[in-house]
PDB file of N, CA and C in Angstrom:
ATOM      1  N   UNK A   1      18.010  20.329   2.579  1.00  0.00           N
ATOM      2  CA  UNK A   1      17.250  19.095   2.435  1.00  0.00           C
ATOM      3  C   UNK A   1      16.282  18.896   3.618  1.00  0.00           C
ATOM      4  N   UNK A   2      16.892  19.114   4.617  1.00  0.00           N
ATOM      5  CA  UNK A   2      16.278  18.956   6.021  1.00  0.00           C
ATOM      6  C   UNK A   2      14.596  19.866   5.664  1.00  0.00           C
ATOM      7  N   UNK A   3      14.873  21.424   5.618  1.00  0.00           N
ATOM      8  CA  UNK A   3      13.695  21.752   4.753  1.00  0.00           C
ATOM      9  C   UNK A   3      12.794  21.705   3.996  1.00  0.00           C
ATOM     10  N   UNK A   4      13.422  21.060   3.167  1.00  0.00           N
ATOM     11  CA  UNK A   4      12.339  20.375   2.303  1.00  0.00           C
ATOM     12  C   UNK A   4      11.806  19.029   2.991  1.00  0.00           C
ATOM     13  N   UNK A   5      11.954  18.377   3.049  1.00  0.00           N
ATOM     14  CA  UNK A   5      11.799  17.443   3.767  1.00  0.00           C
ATOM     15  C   UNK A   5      10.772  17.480   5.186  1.00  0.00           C
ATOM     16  N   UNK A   6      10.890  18.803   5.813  1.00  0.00           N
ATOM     17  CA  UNK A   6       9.750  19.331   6.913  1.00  0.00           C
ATOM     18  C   UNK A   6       8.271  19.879   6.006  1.00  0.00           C
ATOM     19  N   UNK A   7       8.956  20.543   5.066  1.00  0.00           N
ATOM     20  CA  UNK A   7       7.431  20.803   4.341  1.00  0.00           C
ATOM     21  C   UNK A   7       6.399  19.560   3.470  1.00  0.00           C
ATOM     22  N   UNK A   8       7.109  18.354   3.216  1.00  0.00           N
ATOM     23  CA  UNK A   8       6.208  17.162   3.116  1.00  0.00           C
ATOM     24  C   UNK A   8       6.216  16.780   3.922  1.00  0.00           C
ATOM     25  N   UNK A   9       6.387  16.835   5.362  1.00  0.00           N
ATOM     26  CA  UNK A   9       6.007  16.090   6.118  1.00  0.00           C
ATOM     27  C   UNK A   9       4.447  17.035   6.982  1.00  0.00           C
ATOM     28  N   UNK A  10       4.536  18.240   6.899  1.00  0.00           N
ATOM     29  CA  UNK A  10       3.817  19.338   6.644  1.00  0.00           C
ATOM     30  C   UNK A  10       2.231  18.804   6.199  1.00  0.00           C
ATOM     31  N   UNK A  11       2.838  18.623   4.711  1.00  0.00           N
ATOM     32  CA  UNK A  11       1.245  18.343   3.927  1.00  0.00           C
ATOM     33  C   UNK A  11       0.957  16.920   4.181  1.00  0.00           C
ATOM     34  N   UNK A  12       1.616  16.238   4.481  1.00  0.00           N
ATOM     35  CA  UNK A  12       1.129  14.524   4.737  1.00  0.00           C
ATOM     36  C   UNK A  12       0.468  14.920   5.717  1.00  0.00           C
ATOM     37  N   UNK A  13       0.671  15.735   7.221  1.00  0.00           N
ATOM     38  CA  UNK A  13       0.287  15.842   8.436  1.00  0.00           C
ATOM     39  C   UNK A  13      -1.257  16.266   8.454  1.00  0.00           C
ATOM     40  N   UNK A  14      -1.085  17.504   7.487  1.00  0.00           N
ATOM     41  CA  UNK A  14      -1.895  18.518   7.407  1.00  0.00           C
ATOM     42  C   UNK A  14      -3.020  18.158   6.640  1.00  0.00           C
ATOM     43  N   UNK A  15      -3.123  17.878   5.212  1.00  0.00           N
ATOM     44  CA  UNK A  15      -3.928  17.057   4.168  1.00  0.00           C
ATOM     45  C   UNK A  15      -4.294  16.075   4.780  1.00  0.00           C
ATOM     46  N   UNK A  16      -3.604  15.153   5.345  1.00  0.00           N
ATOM     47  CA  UNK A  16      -3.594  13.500   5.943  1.00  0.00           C
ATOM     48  C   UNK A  16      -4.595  13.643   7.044  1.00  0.00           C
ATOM     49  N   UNK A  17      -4.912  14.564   7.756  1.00  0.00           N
ATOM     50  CA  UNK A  17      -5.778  14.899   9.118  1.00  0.00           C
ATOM     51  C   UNK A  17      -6.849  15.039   8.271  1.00  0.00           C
ATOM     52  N   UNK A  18      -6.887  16.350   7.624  1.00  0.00           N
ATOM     53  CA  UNK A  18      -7.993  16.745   6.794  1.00  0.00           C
ATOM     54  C   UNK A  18      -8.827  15.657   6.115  1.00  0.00           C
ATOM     55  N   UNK A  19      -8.629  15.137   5.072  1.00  0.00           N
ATOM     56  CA  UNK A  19      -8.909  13.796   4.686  1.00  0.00           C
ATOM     57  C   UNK A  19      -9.478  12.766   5.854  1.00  0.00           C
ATOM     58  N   UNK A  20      -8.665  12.457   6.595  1.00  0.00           N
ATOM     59  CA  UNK A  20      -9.921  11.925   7.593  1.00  0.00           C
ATOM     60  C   UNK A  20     -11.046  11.919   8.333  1.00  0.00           C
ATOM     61  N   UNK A  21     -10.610  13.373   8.470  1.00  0.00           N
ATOM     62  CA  UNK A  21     -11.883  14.196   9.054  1.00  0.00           C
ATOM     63  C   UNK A  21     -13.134  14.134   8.571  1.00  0.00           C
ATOM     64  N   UNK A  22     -12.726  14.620   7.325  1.00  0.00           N
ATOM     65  CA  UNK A  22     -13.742  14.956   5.964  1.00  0.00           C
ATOM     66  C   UNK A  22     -14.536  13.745   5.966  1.00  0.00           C
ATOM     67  N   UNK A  23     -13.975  12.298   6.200  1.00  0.00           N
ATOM     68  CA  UNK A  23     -14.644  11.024   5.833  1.00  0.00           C
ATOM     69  C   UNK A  23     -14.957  10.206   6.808  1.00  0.00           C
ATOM     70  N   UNK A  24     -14.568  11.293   7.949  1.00  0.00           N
ATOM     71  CA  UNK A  24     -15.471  10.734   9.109  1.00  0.00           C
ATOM     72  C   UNK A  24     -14.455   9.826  10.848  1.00  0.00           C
ATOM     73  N   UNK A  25     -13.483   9.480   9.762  1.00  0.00           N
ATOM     74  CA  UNK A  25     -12.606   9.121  10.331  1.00  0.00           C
ATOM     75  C   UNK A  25     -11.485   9.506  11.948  1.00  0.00           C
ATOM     76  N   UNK A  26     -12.028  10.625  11.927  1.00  0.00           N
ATOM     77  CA  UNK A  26     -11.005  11.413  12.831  1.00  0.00           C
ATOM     78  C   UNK A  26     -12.120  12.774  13.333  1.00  0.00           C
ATOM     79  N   UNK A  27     -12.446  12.988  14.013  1.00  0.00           N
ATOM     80  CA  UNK A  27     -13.039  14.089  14.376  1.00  0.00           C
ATOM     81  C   UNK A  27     -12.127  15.143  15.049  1.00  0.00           C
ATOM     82  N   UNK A  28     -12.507  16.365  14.553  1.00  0.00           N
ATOM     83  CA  UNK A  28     -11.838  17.609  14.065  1.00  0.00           C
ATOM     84  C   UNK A  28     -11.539  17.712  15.973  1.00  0.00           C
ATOM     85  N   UNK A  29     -12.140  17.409  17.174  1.00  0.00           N
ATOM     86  CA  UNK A  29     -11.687  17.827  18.372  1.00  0.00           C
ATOM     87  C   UNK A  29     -11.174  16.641  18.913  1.00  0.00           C
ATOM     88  N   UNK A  30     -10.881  15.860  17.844  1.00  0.00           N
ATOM     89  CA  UNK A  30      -9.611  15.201  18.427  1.00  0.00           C
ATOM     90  C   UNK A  30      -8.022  15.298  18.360  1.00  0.00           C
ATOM     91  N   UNK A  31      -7.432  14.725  20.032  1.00  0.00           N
ATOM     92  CA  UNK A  31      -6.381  15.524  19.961  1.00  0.00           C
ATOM     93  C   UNK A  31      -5.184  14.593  18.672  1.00  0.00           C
ATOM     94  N   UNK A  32      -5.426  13.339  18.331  1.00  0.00           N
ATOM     95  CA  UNK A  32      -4.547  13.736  16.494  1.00  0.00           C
ATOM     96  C   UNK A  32      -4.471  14.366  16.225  1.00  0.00           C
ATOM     97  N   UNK A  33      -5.731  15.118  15.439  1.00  0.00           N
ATOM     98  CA  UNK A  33      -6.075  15.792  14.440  1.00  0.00           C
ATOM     99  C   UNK A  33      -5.255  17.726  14.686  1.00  0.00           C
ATOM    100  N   UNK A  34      -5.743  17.398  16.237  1.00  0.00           N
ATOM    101  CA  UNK A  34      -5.112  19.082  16.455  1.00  0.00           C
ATOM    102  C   UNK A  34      -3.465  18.945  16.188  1.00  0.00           C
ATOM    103  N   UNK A  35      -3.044  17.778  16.775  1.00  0.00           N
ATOM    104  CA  UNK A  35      -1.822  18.002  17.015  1.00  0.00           C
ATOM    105  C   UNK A  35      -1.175  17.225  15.738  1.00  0.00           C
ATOM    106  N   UNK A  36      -1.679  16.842  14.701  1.00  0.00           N
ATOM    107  CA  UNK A  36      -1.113  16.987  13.432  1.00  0.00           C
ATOM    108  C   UNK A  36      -1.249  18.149  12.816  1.00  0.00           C
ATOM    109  N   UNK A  37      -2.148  19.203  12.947  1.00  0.00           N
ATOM    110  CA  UNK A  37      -2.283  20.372  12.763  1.00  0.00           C
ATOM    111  C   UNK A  37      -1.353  21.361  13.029  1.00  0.00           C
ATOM    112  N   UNK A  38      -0.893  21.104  14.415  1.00  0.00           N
ATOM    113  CA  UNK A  38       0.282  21.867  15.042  1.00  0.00           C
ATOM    114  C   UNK A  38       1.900  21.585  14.923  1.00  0.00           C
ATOM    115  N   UNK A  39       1.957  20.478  14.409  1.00  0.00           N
ATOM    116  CA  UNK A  39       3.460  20.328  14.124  1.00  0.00           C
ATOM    117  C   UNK A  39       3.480  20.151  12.586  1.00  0.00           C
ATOM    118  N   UNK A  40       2.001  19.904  11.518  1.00  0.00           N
ATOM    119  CA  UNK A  40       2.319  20.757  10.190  1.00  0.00           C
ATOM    120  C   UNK A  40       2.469  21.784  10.068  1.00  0.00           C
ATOM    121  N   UNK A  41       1.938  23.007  10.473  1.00  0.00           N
ATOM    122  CA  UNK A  41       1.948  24.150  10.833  1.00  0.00           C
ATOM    123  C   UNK A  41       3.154  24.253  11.023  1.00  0.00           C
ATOM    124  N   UNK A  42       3.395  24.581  12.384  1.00  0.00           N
ATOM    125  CA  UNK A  42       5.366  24.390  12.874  1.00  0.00           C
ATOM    126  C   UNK A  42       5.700  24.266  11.491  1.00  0.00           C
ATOM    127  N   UNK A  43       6.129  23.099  10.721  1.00  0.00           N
ATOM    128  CA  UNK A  43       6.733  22.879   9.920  1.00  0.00           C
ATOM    129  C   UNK A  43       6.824  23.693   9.184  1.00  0.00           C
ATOM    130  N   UNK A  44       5.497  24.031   8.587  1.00  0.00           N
ATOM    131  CA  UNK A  44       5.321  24.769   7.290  1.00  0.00           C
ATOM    132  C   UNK A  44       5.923  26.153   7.980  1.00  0.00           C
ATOM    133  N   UNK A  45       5.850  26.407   8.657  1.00  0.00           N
ATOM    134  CA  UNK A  45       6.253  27.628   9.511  1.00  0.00           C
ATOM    135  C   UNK A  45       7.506  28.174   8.949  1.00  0.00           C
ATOM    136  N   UNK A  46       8.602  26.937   9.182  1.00  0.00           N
ATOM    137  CA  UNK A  46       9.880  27.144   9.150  1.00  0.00           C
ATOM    138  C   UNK A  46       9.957  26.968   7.025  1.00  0.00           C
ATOM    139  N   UNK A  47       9.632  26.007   6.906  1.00  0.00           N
ATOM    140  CA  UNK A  47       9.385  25.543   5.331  1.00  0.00           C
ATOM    141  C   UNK A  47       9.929  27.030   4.839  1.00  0.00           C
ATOM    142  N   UNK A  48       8.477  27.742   4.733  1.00  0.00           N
ATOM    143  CA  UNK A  48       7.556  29.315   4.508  1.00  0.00           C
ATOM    144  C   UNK A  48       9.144  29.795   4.886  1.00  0.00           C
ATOM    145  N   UNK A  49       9.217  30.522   5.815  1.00  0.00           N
ATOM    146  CA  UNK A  49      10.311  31.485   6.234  1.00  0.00           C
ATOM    147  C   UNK A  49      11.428  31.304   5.099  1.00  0.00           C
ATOM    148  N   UNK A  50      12.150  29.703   4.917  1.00  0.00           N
ATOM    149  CA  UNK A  50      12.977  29.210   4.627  1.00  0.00           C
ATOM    150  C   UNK A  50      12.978  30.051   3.077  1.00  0.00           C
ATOM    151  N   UNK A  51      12.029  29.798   2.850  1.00  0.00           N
ATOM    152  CA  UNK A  51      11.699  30.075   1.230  1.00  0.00           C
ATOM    153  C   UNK A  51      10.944  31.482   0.716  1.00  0.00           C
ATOM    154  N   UNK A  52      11.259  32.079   2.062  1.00  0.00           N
ATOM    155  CA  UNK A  52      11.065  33.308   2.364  1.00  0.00           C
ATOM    156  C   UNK A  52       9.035  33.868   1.990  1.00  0.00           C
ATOM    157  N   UNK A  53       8.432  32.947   1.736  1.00  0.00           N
ATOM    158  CA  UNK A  53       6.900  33.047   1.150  1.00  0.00           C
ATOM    159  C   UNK A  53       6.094  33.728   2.379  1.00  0.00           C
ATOM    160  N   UNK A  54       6.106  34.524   2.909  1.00  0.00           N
ATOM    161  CA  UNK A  54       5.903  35.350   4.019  1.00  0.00           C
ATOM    162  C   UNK A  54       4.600  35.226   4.010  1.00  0.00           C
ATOM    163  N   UNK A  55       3.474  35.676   3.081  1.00  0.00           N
ATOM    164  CA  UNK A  55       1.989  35.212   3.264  1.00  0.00           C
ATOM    165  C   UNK A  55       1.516  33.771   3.841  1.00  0.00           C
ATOM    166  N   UNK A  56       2.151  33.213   3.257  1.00  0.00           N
ATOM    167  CA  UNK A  56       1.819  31.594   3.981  1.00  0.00           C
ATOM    168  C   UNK A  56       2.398  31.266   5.115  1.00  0.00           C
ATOM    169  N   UNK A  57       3.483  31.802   5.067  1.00  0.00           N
ATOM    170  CA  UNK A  57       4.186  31.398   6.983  1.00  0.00           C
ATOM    171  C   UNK A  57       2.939  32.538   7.640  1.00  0.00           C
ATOM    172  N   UNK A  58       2.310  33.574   7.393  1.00  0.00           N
ATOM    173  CA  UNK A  58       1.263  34.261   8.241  1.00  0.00           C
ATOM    174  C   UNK A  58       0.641  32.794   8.106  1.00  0.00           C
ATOM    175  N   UNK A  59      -0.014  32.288   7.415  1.00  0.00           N
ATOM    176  CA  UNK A  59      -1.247  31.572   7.517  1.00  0.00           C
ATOM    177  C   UNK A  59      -1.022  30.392   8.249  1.00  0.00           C
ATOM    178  N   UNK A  60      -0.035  29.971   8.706  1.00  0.00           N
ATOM    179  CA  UNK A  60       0.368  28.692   9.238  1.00  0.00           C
ATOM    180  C   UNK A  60       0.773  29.322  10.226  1.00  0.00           C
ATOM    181  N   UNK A  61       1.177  30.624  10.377  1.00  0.00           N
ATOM    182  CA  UNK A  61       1.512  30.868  12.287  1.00  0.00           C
ATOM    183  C   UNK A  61      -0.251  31.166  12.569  1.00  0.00           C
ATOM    184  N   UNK A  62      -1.314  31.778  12.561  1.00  0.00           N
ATOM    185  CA  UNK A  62      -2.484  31.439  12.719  1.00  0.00           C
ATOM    186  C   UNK A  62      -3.356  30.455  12.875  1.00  0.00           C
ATOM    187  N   UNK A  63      -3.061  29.319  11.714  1.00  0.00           N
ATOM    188  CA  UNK A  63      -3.535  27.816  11.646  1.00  0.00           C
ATOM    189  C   UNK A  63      -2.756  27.002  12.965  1.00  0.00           C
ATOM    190  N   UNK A  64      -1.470  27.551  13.599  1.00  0.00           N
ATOM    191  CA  UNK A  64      -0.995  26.913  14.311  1.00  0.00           C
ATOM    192  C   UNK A  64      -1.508  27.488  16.011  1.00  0.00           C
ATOM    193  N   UNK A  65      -1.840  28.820  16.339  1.00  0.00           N
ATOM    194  CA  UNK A  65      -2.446  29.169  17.245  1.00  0.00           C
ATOM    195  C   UNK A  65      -3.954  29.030  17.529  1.00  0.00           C
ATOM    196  N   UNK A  66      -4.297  28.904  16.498  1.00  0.00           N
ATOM    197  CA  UNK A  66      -6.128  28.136  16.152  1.00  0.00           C
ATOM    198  C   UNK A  66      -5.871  26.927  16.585  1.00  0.00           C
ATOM    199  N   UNK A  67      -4.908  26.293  16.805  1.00  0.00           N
ATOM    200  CA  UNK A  67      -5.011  24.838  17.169  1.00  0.00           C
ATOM    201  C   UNK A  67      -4.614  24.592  18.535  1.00  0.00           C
ATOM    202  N   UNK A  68      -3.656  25.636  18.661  1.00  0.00           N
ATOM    203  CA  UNK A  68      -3.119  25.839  20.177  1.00  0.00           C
ATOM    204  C   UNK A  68      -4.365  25.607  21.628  1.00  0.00           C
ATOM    205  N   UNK A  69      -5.487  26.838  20.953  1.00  0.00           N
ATOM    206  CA  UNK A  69      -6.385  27.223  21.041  1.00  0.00           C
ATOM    207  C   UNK A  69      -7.243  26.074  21.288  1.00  0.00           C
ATOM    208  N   UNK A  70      -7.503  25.505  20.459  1.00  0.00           N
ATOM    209  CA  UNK A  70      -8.243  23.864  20.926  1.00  0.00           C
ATOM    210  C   UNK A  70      -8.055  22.955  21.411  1.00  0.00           C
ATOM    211  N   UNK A  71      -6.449  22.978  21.666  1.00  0.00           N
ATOM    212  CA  UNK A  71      -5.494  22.287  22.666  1.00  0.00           C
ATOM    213  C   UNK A  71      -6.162  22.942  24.038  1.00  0.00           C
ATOM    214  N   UNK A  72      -5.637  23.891  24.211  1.00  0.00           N
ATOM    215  CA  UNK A  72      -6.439  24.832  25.586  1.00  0.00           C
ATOM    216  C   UNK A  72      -7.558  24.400  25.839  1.00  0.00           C
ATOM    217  N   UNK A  73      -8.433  24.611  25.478  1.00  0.00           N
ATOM    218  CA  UNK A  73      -9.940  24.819  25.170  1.00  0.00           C
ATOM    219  C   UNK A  73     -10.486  23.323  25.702  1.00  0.00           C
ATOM    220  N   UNK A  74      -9.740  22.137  24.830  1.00  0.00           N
ATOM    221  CA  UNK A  74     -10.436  21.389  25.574  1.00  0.00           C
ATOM    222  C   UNK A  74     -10.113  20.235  26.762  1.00  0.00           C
ATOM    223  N   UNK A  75      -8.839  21.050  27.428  1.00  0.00           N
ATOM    224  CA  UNK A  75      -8.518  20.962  28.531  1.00  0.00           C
ATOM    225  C   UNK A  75      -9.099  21.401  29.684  1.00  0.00           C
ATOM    226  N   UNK A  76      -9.910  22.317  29.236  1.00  0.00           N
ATOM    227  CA  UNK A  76     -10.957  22.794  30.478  1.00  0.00           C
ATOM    228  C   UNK A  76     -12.061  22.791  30.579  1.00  0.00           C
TER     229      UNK A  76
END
């Protein structure tokens, strides 16, 4: 349950950023946006594994170091 339960919290995070972005609401180098990015990710991470979908846990360990990445980035 706990699992399931990380992977909607996943797409609320993930969609839910997106959607704001898109409408103006949230700009993409803000740190929300990254860091709803990074603990949907995470999530979906474990979700993926859980359910063994191995292509998509790739795409969410990437989506989650792309964000890492802008975490970094605009710290300096």
């Amino acid at each position: 349950m706990t699992i399931e339960i990380m992977g909607w919290i996943a797409s609320l995070l993930i969609v839910g950023s997106y959607a704001l972005n898109i409408t103006g609401k949230l700009a993409a180098t803000s740190k929300w946006y990254v860091w709803a990015n990074i603990i949907g990710g995470f999530f979906f991470i474990i979700n993926t594994y859980f359910h063994q979908a191995y292509p998509s846990m790739l795409v969410n360990i990437i989506w989650v170091i792309i964000a890492f990445i802008m975490i970094f980035k605009s710290k300096k």
